[in-house]
N, C-alpha and C. Protein backbone atom coordinates (compact mmCIF):
# COMPACT_ATOMS: atom_id res chain seq x y z
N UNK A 1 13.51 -7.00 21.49
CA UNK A 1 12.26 -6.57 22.08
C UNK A 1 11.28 -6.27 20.94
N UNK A 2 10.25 -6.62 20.90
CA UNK A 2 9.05 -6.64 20.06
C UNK A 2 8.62 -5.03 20.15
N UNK A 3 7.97 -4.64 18.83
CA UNK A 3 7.06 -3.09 19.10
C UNK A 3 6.16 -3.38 20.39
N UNK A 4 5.45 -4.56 20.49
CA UNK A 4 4.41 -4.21 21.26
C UNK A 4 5.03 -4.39 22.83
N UNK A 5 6.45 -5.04 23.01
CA UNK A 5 6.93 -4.89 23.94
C UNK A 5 7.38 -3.46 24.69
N UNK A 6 7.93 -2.74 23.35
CA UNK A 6 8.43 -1.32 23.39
C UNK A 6 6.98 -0.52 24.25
N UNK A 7 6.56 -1.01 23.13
CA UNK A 7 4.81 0.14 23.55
C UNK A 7 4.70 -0.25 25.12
N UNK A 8 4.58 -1.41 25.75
CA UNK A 8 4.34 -1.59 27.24
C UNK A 8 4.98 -0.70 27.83
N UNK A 9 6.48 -0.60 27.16
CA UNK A 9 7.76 -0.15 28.72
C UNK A 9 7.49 1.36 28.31
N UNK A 10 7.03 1.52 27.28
CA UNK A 10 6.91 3.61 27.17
C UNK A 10 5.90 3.54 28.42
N UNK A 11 4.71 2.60 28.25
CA UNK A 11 3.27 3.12 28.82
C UNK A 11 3.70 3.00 30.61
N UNK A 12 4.33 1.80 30.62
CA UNK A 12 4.98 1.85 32.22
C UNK A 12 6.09 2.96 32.72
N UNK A 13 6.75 3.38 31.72
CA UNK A 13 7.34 4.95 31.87
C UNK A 13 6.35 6.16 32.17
N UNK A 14 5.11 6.06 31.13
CA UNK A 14 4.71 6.98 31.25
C UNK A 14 3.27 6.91 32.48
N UNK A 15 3.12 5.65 32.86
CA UNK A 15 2.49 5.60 34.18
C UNK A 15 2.97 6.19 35.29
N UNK A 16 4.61 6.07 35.13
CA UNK A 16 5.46 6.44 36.60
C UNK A 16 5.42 7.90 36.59
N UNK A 17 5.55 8.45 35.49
CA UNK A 17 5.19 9.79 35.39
C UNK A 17 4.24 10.00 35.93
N UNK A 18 2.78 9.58 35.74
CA UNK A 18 1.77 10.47 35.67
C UNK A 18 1.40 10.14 37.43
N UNK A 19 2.22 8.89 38.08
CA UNK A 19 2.30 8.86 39.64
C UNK A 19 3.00 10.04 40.29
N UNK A 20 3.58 10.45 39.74
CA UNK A 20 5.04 11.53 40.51
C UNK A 20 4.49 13.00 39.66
N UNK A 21 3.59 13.12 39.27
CA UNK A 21 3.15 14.78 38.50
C UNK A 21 2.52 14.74 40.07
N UNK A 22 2.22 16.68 40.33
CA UNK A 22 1.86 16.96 40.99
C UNK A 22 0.30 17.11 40.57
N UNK A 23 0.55 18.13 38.99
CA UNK A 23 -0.95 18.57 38.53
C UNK A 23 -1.82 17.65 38.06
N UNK A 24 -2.87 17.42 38.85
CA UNK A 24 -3.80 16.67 38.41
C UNK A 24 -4.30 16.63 37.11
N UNK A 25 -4.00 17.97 35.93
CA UNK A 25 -4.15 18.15 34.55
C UNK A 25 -3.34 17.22 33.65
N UNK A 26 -2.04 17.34 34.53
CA UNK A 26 -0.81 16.96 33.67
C UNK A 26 -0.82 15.38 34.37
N UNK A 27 -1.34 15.00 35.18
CA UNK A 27 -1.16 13.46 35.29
C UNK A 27 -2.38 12.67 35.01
N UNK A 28 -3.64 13.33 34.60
CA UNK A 28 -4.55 12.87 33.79
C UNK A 28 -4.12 13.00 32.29
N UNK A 29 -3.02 13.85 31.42
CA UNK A 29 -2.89 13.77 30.48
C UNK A 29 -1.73 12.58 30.68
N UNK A 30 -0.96 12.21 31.35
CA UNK A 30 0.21 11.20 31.29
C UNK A 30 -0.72 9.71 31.20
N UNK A 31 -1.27 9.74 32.28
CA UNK A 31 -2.32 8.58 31.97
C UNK A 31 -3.21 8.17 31.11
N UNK A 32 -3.62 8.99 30.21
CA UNK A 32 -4.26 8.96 29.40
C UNK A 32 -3.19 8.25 27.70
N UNK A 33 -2.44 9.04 27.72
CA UNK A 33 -0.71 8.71 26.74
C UNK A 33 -0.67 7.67 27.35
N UNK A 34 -0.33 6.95 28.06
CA UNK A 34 -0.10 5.28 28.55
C UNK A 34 -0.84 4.59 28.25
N UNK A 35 -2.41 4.98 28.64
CA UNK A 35 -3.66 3.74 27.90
C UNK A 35 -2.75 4.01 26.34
N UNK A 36 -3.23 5.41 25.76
CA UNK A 36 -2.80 4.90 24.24
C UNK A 36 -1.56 4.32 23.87
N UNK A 37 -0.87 4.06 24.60
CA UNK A 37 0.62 3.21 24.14
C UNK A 37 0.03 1.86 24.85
N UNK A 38 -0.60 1.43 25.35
CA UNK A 38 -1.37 0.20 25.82
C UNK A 38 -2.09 -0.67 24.60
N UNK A 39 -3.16 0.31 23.81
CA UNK A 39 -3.58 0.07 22.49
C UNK A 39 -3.13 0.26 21.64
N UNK A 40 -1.49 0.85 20.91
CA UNK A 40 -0.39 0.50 20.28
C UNK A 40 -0.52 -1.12 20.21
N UNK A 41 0.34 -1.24 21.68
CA UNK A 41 0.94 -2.73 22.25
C UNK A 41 -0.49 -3.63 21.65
N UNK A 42 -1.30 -3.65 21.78
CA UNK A 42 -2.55 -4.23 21.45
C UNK A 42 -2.64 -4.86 20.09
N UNK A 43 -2.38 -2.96 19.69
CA UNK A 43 -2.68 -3.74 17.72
C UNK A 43 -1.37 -4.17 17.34
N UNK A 44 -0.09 -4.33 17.94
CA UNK A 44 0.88 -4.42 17.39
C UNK A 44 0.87 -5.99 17.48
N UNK A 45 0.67 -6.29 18.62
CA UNK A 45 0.42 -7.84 19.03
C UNK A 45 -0.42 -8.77 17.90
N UNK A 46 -1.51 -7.78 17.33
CA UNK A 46 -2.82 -7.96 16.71
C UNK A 46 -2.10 -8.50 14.92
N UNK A 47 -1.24 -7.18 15.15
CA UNK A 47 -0.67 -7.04 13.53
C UNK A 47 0.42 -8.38 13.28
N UNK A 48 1.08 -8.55 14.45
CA UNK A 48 2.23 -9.56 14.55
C UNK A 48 1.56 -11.10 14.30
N UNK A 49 0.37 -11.12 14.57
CA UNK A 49 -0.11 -12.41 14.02
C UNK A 49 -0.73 -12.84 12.77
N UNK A 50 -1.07 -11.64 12.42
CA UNK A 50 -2.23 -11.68 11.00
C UNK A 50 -0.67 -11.79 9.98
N UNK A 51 -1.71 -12.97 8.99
CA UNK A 51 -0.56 -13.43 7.89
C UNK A 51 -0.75 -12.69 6.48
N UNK A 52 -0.04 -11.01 6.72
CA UNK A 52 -0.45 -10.35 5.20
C UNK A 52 0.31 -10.24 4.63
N UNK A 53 0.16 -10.19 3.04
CA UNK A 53 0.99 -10.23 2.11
C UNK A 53 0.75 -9.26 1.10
N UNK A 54 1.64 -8.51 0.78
CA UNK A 54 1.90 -7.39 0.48
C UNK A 54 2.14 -7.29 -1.18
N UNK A 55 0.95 -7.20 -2.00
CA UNK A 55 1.43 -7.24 -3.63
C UNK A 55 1.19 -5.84 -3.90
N UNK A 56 2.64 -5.21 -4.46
CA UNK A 56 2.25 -4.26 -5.12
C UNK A 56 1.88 -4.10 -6.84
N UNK A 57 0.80 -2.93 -7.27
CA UNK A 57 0.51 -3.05 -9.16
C UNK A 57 1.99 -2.34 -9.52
N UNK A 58 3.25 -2.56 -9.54
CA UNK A 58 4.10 -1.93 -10.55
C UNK A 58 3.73 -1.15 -11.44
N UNK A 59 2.02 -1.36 -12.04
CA UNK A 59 1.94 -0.71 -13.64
C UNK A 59 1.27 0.87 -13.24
N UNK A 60 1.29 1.09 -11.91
CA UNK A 60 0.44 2.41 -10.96
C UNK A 60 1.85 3.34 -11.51
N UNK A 61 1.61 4.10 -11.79
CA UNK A 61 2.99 5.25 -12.04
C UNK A 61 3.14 6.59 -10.78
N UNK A 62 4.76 6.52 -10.69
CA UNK A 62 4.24 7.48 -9.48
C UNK A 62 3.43 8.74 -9.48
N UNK A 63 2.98 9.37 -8.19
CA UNK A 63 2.47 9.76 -8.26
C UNK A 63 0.84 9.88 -8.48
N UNK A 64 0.45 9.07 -9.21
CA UNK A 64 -0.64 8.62 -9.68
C UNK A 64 -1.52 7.86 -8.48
N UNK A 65 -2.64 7.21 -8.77
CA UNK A 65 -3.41 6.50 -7.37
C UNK A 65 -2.77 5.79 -6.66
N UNK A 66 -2.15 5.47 -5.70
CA UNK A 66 -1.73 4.73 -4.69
C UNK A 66 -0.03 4.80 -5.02
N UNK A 67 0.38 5.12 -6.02
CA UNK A 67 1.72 5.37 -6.24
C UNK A 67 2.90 6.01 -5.17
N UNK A 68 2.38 7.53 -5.03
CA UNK A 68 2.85 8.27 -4.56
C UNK A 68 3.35 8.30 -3.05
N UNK A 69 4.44 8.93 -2.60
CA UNK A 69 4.52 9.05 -1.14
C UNK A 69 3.22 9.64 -0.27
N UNK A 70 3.09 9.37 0.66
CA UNK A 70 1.85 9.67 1.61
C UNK A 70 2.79 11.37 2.40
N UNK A 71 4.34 10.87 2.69
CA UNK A 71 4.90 12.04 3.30
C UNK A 71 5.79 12.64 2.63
N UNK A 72 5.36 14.28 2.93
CA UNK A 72 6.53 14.92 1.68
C UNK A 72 7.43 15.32 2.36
C-alpha cells in the first residue's frame, strides 16, 4: 500500500468517526483531520511522481549549516 494510499484509509477511518460522534465540536474536528489526511494523500501522490535527486555537500561538517539533525 502506497503513503498516499495509507493517508486515504486513515481519512475514511476518520470520516466514519466524525459520522458516529455525537458532538458537533468533536465531529467538526474529525472532519476537518480527514480533509488534512486527504491533502497528505495529495502531496504524497504529488511527491511520488516528481523525479528528485538527492546530492548531499559531504564537505558541510556536522552540525554546521545544513549538517546537523533537525530532531534532537
Amino acid at each position: 500500500m502506497s503513503p498516499a494510499d495509507r493517508y486515504r484509509a486513515l481519512a475514511a477511518h476518520l470520516r466514519t468517526r466524525a459520522v458516529a460522534e455525537q458532538s458537533s465540536v468533536m465531529r467538526a474536528q474529525w472532519a476537518n483531520l480527514a480533509q488534512c489526511y486527504i491533502r497528505l494523500a495529495e502531496q504524497a501522490d504529488q511527491n511520488s511522481r516528481a523525479d528528485i535527486v538527492y546530492e548531499f555537500d559531504r564537505s558541510v561538517r556536522r552540525g554546521g549549516v545544513g549538517g546537523g539533525s533537525a530532531c534532537a
